[in-house]
PDB file of N, CA and C in Angstrom:
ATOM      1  N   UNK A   1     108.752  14.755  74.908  1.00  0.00           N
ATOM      2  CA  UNK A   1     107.403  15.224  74.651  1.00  0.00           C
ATOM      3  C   UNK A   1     106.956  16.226  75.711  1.00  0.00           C
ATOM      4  N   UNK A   2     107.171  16.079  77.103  1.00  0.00           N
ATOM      5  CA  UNK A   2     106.523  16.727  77.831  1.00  0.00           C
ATOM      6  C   UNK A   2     107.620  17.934  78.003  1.00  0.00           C
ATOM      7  N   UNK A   3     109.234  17.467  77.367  1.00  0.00           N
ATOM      8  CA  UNK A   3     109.682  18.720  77.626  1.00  0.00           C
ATOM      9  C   UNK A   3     109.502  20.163  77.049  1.00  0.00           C
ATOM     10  N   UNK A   4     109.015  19.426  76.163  1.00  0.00           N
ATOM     11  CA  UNK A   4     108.502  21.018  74.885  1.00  0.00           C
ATOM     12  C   UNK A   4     107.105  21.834  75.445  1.00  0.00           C
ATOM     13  N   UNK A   5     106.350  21.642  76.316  1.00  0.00           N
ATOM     14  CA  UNK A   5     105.792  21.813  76.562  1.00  0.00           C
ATOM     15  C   UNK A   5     106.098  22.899  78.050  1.00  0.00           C
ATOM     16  N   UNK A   6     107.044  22.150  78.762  1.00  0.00           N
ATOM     17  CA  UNK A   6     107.262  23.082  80.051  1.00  0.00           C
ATOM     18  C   UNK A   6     108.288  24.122  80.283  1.00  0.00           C
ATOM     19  N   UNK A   7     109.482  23.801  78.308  1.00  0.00           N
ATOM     20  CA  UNK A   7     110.585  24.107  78.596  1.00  0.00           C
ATOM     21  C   UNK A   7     110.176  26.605  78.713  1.00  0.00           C
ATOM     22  N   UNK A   8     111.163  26.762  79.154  1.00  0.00           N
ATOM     23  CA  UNK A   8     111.134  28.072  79.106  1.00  0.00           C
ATOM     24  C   UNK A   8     110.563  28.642  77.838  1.00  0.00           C
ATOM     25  N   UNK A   9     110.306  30.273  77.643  1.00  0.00           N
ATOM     26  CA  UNK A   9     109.932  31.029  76.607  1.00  0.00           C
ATOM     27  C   UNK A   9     111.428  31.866  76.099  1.00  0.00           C
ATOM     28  N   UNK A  10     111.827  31.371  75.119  1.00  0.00           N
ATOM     29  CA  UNK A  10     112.714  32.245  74.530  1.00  0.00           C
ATOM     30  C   UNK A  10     113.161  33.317  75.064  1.00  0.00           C
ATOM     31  N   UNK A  11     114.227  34.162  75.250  1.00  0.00           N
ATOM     32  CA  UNK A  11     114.806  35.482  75.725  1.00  0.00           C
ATOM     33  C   UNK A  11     114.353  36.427  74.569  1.00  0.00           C
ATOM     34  N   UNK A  12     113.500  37.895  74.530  1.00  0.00           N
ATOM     35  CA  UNK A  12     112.815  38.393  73.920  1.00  0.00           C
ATOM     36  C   UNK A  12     114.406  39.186  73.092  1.00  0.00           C
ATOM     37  N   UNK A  13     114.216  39.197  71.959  1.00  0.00           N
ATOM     38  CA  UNK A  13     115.011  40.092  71.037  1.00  0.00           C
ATOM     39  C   UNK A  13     115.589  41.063  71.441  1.00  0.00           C
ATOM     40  N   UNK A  14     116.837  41.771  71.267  1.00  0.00           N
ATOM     41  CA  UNK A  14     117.268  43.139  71.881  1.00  0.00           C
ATOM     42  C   UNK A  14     116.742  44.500  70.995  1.00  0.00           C
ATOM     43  N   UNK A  15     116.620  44.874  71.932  1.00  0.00           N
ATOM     44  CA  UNK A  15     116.239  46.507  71.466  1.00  0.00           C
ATOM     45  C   UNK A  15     116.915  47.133  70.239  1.00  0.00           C
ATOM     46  N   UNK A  16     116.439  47.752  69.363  1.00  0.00           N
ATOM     47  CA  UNK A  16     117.427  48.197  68.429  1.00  0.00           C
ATOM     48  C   UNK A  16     118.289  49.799  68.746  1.00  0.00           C
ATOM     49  N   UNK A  17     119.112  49.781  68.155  1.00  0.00           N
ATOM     50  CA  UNK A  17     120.035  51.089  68.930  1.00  0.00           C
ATOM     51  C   UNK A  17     119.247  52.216  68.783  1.00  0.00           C
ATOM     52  N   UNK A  18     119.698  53.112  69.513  1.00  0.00           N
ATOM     53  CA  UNK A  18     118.883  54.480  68.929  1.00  0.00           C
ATOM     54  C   UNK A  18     119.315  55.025  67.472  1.00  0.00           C
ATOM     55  N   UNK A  19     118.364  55.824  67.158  1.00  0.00           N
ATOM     56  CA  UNK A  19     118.792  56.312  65.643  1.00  0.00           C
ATOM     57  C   UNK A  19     120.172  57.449  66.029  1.00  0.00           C
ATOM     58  N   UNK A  20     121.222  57.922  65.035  1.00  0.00           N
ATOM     59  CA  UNK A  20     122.396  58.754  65.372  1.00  0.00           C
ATOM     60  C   UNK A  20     121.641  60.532  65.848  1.00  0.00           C
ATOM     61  N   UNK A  21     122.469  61.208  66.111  1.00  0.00           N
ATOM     62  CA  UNK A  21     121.952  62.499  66.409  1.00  0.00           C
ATOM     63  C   UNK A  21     121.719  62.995  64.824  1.00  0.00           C
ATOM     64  N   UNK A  22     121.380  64.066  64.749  1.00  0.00           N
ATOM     65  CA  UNK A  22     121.670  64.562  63.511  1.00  0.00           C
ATOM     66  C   UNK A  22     122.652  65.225  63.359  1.00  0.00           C
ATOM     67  N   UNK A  23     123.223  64.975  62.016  1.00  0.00           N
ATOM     68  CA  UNK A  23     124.717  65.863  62.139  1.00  0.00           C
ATOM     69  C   UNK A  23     124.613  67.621  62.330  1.00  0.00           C
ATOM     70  N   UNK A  24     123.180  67.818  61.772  1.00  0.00           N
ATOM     71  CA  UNK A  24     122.953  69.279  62.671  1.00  0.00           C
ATOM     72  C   UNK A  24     121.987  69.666  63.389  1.00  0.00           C
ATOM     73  N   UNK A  25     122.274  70.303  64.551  1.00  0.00           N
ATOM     74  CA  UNK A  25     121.291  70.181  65.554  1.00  0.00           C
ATOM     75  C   UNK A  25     120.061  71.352  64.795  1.00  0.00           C
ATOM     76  N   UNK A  26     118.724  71.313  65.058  1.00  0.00           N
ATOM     77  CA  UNK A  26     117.288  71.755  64.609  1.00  0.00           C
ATOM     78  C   UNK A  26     117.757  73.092  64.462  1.00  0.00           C
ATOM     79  N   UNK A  27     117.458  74.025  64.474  1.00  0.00           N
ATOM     80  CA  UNK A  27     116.792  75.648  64.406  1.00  0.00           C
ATOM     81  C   UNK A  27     116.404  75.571  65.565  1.00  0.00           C
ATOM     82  N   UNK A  28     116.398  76.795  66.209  1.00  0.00           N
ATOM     83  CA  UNK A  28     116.208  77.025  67.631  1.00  0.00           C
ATOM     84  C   UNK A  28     114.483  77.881  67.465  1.00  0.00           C
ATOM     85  N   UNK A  29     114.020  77.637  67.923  1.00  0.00           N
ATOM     86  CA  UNK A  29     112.598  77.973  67.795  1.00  0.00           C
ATOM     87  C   UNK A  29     112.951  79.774  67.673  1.00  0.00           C
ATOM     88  N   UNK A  30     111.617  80.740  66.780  1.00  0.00           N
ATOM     89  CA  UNK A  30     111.724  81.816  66.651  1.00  0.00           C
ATOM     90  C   UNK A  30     111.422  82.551  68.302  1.00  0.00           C
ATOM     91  N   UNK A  31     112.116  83.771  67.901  1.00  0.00           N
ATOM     92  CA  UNK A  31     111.695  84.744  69.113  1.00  0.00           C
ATOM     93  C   UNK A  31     110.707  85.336  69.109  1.00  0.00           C
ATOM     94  N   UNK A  32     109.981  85.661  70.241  1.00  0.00           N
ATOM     95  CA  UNK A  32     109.000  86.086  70.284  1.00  0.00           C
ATOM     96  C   UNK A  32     109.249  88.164  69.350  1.00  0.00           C
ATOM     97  N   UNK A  33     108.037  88.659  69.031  1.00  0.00           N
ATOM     98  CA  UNK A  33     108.385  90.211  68.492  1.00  0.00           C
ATOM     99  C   UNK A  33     108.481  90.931  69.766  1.00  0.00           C
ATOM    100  N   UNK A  34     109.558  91.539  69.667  1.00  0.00           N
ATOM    101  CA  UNK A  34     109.951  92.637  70.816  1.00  0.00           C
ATOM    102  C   UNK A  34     108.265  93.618  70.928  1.00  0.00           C
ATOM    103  N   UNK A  35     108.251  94.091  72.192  1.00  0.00           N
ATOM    104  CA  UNK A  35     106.658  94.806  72.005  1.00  0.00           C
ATOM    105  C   UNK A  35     106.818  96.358  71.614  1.00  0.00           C
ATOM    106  N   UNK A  36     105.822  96.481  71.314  1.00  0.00           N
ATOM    107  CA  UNK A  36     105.177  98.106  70.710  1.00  0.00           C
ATOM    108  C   UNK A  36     105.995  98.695  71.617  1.00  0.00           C
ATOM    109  N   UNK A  37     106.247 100.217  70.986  1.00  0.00           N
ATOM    110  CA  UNK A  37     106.590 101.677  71.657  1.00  0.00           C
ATOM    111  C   UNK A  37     105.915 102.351  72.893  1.00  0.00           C
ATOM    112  N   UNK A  38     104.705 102.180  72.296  1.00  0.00           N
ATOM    113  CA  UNK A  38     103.497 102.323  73.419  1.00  0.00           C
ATOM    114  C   UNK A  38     102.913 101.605  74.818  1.00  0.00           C
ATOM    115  N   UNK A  39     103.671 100.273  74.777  1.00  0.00           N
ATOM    116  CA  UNK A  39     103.509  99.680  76.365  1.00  0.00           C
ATOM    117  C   UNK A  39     104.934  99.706  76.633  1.00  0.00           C
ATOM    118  N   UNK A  40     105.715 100.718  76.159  1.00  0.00           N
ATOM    119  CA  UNK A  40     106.700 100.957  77.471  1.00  0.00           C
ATOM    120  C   UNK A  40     106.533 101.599  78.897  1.00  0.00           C
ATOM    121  N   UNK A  41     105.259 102.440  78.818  1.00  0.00           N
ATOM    122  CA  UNK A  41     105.269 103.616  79.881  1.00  0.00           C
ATOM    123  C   UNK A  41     104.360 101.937  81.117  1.00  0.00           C
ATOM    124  N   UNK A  42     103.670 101.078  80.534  1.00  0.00           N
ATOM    125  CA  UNK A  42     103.030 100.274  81.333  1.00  0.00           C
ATOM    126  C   UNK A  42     104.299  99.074  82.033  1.00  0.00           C
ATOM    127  N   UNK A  43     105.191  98.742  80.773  1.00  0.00           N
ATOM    128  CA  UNK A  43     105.994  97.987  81.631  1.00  0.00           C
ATOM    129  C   UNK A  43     106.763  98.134  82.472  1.00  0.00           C
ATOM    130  N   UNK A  44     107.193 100.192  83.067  1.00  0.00           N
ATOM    131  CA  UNK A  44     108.108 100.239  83.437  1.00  0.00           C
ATOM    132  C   UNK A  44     106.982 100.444  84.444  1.00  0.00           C
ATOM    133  N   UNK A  45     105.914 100.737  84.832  1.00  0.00           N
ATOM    134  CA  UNK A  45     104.867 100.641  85.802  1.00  0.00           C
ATOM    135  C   UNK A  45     104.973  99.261  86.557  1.00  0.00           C
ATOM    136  N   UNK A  46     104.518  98.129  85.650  1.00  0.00           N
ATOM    137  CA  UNK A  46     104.386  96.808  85.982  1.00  0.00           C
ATOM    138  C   UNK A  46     105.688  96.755  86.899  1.00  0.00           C
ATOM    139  N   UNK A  47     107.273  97.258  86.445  1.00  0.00           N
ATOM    140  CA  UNK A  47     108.176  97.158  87.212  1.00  0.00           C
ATOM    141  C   UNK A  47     108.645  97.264  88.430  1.00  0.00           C
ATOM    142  N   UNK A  48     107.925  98.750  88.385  1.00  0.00           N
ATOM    143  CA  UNK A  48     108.135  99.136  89.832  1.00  0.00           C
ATOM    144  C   UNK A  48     106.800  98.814  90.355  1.00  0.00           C
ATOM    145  N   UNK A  49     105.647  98.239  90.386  1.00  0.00           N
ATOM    146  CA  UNK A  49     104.916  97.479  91.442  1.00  0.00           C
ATOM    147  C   UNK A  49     105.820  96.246  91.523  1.00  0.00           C
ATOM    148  N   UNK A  50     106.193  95.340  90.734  1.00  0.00           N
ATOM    149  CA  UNK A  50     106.625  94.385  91.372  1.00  0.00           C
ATOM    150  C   UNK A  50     107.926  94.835  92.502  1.00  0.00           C
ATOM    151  N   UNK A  51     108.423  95.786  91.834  1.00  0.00           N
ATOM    152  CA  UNK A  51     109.430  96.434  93.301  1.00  0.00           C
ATOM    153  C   UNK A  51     109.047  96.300  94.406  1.00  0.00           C
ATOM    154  N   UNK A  52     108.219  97.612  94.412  1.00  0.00           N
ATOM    155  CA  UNK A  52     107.159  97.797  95.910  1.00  0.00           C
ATOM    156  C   UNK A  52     106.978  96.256  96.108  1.00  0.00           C
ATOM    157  N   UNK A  53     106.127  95.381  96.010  1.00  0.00           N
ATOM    158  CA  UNK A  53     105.814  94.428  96.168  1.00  0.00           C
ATOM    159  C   UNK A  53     106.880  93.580  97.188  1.00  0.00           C
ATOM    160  N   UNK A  54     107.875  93.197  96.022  1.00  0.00           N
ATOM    161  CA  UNK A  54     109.568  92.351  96.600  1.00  0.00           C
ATOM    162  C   UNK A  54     109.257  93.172  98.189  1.00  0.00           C
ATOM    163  N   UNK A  55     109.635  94.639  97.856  1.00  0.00           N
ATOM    164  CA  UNK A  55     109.673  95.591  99.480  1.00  0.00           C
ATOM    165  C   UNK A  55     109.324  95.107 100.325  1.00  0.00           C
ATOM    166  N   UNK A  56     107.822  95.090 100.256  1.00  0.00           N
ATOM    167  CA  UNK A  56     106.738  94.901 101.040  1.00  0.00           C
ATOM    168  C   UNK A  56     106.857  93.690 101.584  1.00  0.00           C
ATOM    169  N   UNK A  57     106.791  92.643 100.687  1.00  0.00           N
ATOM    170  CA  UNK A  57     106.602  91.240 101.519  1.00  0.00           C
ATOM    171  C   UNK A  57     107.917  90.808 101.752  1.00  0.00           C
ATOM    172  N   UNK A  58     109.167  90.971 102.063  1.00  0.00           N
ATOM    173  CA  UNK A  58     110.250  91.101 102.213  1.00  0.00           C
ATOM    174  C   UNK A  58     111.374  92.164 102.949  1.00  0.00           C
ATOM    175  N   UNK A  59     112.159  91.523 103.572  1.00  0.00           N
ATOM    176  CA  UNK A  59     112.923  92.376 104.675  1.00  0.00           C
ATOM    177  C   UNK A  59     114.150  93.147 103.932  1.00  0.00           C
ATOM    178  N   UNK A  60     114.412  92.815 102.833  1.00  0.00           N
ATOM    179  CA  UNK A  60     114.884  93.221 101.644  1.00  0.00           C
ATOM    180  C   UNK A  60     115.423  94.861 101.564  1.00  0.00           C
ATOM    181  N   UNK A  61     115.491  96.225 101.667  1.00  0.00           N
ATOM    182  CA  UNK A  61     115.042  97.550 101.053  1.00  0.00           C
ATOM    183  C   UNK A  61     115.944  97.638 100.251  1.00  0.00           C
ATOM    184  N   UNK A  62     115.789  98.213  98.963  1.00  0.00           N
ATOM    185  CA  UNK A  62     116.920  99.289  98.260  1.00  0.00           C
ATOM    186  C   UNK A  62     116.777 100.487  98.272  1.00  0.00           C
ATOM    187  N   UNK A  63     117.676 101.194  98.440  1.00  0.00           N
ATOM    188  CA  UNK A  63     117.817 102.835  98.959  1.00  0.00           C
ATOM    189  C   UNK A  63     116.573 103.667  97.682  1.00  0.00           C
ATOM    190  N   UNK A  64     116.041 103.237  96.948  1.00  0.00           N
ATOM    191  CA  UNK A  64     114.862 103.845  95.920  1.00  0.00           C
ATOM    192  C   UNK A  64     113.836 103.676  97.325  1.00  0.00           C
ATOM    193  N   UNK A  65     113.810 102.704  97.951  1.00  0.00           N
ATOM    194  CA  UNK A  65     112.866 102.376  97.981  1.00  0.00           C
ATOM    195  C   UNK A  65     112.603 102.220  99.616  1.00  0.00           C
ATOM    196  N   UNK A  66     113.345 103.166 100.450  1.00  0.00           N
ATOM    197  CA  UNK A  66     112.743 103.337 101.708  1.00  0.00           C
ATOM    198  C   UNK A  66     112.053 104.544 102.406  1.00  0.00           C
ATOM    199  N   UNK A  67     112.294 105.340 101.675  1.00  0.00           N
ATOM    200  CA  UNK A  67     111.089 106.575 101.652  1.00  0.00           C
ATOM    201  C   UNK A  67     109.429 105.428 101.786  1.00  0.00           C
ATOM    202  N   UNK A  68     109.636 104.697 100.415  1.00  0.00           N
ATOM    203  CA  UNK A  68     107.565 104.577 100.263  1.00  0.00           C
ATOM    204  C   UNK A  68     107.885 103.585 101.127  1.00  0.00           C
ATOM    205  N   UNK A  69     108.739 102.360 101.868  1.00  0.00           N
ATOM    206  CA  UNK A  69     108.567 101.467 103.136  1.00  0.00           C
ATOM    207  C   UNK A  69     107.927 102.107 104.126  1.00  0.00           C
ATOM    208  N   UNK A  70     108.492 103.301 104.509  1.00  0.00           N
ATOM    209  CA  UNK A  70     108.580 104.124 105.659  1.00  0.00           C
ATOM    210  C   UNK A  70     107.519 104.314 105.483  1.00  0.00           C
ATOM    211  N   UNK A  71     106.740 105.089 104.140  1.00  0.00           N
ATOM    212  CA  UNK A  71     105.597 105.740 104.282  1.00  0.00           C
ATOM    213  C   UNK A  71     104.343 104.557 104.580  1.00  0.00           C
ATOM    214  N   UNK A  72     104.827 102.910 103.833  1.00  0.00           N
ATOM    215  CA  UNK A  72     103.118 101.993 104.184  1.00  0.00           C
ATOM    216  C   UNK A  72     103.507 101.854 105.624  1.00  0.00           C
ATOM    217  N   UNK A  73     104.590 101.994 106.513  1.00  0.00           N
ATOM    218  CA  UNK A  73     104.615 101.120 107.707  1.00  0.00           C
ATOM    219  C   UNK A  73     103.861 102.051 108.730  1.00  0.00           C
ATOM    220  N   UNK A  74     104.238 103.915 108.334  1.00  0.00           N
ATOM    221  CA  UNK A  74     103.766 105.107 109.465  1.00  0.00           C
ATOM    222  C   UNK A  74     103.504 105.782 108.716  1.00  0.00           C
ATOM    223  N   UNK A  75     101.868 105.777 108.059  1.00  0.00           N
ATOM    224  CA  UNK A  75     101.491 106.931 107.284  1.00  0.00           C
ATOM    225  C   UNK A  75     100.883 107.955 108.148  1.00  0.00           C
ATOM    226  N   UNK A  76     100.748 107.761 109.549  1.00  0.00           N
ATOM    227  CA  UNK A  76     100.166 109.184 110.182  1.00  0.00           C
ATOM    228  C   UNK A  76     101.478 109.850 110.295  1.00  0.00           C
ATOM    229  N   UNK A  77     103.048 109.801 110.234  1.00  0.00           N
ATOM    230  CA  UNK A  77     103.830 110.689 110.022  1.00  0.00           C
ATOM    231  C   UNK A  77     103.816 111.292 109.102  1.00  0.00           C
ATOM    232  N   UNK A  78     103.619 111.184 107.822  1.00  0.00           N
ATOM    233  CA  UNK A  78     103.243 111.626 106.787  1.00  0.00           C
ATOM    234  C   UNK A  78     102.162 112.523 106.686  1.00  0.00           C
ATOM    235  N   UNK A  79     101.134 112.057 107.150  1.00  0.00           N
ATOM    236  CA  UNK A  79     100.236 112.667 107.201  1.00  0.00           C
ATOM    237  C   UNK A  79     100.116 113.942 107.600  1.00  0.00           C
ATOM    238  N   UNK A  80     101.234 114.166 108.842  1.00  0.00           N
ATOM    239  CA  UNK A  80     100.817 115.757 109.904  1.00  0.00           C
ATOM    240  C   UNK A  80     101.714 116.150 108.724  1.00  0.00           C
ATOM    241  N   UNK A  81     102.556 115.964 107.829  1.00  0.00           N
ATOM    242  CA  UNK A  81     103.652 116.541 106.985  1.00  0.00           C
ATOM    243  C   UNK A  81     102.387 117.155 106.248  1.00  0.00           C
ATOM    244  N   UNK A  82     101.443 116.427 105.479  1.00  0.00           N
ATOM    245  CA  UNK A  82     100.618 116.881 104.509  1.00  0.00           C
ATOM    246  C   UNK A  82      99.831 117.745 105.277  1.00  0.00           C
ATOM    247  N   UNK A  83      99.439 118.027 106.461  1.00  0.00           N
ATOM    248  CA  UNK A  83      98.077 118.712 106.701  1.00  0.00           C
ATOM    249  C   UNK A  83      98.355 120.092 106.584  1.00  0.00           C
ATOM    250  N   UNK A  84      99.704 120.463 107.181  1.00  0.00           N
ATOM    251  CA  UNK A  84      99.919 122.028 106.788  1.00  0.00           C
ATOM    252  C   UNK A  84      99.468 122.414 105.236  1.00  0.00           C
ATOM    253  N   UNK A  85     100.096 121.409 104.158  1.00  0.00           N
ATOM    254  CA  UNK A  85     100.089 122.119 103.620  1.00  0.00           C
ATOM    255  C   UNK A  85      98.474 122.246 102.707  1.00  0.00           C
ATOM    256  N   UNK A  86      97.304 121.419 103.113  1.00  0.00           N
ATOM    257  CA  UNK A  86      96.435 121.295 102.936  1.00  0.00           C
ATOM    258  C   UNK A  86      95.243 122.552 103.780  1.00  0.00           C
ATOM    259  N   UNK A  87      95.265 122.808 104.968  1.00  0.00           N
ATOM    260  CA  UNK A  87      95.315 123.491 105.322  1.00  0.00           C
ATOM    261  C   UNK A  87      95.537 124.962 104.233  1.00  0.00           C
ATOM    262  N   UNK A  88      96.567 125.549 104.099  1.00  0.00           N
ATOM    263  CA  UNK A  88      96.609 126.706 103.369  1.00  0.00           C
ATOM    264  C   UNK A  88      96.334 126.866 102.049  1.00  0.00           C
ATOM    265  N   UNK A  89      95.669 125.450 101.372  1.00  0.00           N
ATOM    266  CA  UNK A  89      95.450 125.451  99.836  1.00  0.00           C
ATOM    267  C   UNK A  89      93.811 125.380 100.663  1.00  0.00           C
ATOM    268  N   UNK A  90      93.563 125.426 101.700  1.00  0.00           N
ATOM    269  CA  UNK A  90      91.987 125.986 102.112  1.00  0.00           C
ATOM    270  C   UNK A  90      91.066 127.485 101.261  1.00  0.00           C
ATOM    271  N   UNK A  91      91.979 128.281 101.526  1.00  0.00           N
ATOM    272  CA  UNK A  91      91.670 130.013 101.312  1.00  0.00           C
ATOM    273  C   UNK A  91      91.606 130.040  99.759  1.00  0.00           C
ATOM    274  N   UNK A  92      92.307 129.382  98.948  1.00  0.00           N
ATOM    275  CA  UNK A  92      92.602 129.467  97.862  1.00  0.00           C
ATOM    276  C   UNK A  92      90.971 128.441  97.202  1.00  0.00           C
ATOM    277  N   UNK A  93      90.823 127.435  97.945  1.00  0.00           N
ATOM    278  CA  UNK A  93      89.861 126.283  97.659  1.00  0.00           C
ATOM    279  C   UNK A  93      88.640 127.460  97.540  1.00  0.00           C
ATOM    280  N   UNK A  94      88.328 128.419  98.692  1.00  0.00           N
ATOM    281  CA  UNK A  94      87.317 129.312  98.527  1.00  0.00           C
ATOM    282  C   UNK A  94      87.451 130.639  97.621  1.00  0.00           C
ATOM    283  N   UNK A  95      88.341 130.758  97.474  1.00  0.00           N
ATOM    284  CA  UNK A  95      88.208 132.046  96.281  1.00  0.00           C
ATOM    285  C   UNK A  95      88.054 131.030  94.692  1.00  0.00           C
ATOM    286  N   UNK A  96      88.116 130.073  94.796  1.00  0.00           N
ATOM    287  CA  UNK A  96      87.935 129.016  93.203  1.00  0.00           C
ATOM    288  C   UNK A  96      86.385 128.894  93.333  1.00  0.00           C
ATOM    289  N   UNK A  97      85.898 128.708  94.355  1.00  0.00           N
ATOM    290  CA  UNK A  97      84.524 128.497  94.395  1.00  0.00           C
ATOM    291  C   UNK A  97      83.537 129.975  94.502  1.00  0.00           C
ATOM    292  N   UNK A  98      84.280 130.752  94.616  1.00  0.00           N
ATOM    293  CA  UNK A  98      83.331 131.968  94.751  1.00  0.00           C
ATOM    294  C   UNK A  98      83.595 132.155  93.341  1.00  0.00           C
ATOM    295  N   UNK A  99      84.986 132.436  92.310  1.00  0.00           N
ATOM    296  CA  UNK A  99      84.812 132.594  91.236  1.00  0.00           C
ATOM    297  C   UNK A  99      83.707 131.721  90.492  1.00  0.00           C
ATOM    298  N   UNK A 100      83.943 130.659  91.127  1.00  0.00           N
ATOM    299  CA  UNK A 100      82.419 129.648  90.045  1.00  0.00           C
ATOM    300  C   UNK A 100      81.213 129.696  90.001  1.00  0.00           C
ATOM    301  N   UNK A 101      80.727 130.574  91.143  1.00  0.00           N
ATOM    302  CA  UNK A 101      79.705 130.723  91.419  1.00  0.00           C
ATOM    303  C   UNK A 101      79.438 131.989  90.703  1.00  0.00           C
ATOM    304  N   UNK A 102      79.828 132.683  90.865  1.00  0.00           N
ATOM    305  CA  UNK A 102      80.063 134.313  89.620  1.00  0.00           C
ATOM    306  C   UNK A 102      79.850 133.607  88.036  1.00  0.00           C
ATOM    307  N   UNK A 103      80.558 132.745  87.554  1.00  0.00           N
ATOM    308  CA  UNK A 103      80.532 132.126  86.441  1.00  0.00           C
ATOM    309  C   UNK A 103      79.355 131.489  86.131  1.00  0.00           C
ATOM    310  N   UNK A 104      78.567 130.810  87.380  1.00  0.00           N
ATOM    311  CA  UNK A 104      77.347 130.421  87.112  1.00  0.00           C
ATOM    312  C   UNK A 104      76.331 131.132  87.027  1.00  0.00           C
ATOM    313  N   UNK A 105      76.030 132.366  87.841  1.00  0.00           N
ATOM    314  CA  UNK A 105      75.362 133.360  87.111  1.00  0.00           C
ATOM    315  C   UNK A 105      75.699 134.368  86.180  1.00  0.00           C
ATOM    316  N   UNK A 106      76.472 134.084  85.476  1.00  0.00           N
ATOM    317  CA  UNK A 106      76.810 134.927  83.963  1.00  0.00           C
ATOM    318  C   UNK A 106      76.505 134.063  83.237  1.00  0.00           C
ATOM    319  N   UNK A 107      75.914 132.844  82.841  1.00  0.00           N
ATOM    320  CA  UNK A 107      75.581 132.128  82.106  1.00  0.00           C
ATOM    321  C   UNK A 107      74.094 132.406  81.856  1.00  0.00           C
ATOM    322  N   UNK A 108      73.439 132.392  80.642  1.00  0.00           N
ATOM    323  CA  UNK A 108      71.980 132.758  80.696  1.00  0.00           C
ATOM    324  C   UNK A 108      71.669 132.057  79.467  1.00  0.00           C
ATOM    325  N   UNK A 109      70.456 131.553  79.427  1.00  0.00           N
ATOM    326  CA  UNK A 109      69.493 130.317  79.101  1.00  0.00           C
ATOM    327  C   UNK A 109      69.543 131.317  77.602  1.00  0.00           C
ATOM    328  N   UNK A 110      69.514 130.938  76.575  1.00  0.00           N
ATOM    329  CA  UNK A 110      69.521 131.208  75.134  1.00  0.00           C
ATOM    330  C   UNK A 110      68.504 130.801  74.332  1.00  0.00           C
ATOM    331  N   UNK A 111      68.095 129.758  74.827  1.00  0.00           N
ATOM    332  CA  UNK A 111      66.601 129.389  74.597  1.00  0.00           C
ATOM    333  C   UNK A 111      67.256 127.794  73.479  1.00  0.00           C
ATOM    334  N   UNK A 112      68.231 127.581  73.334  1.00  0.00           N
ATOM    335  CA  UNK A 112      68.606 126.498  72.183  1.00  0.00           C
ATOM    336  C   UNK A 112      68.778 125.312  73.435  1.00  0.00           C
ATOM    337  N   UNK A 113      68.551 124.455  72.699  1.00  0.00           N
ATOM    338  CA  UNK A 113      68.301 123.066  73.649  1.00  0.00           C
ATOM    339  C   UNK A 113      68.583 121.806  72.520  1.00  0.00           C
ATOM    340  N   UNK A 114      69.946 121.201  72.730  1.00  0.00           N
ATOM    341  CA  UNK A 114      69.958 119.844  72.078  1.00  0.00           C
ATOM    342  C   UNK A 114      68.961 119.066  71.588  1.00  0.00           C
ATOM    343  N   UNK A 115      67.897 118.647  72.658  1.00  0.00           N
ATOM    344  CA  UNK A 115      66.895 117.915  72.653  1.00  0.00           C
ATOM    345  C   UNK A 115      65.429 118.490  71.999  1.00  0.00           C
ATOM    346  N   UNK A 116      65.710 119.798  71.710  1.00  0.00           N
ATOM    347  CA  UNK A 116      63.743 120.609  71.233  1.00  0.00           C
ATOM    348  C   UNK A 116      63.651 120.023  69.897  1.00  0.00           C
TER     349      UNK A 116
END
């Protein structure tokens, strides 16, 4: 009497097997659509920033790419390179502006106005 009461709880049932594979494996999910004609000129952009980038935060160079190293590490070398030639596009800067100014008085009021 009292043994039915204290004896153990049964050993719980075994697991049932797994189900088999399938004899053919799924479809492989679709590919994504190759992109438009028109974001090629952006991805090959996107590319070479991530270049520069790798460069930059990395001791890394590839021969593309030690000219623009050189240029973020010492841009005042660069710089005296550019001033000559900034400098002599001076003379030229003032004969564009004297022509415009000639152009602005050859223009004369017609009396027509978008807004009358």
């Amino acid at each position: 009497f009292f043994f039915f009461f204290f004896s153990p709880p049964p050993p719980p049932p075994p697991a049932p097997p797994p189900p088999p594979p399938p004899f053919f494996p799924p479809p492989p999910p679709p590919s994504p659509p190759p992109p438009p004609p028109p974001a090629a000129p952006h991805m090959v952009l996107r590319a070479f920033k991530n270049c520069v980038a790798a460069v930059l935060e990395t001791d890394y160079v590839f021969p593309q790419m030690e000219k623009l190293k050189k240029m973020i590490e010492n841009p005042e070398a660069f710089a005296v390179a550019a001033a000559p030639a900034a400098s002599s596009a001076a003379p030229a800067a003032g004969k564009a502006k004297e022509e415009e100014k000639k152009e602005e008085e050859e223009e004369v009021d017609m009396g027509f106005s978008l807004f009358d």
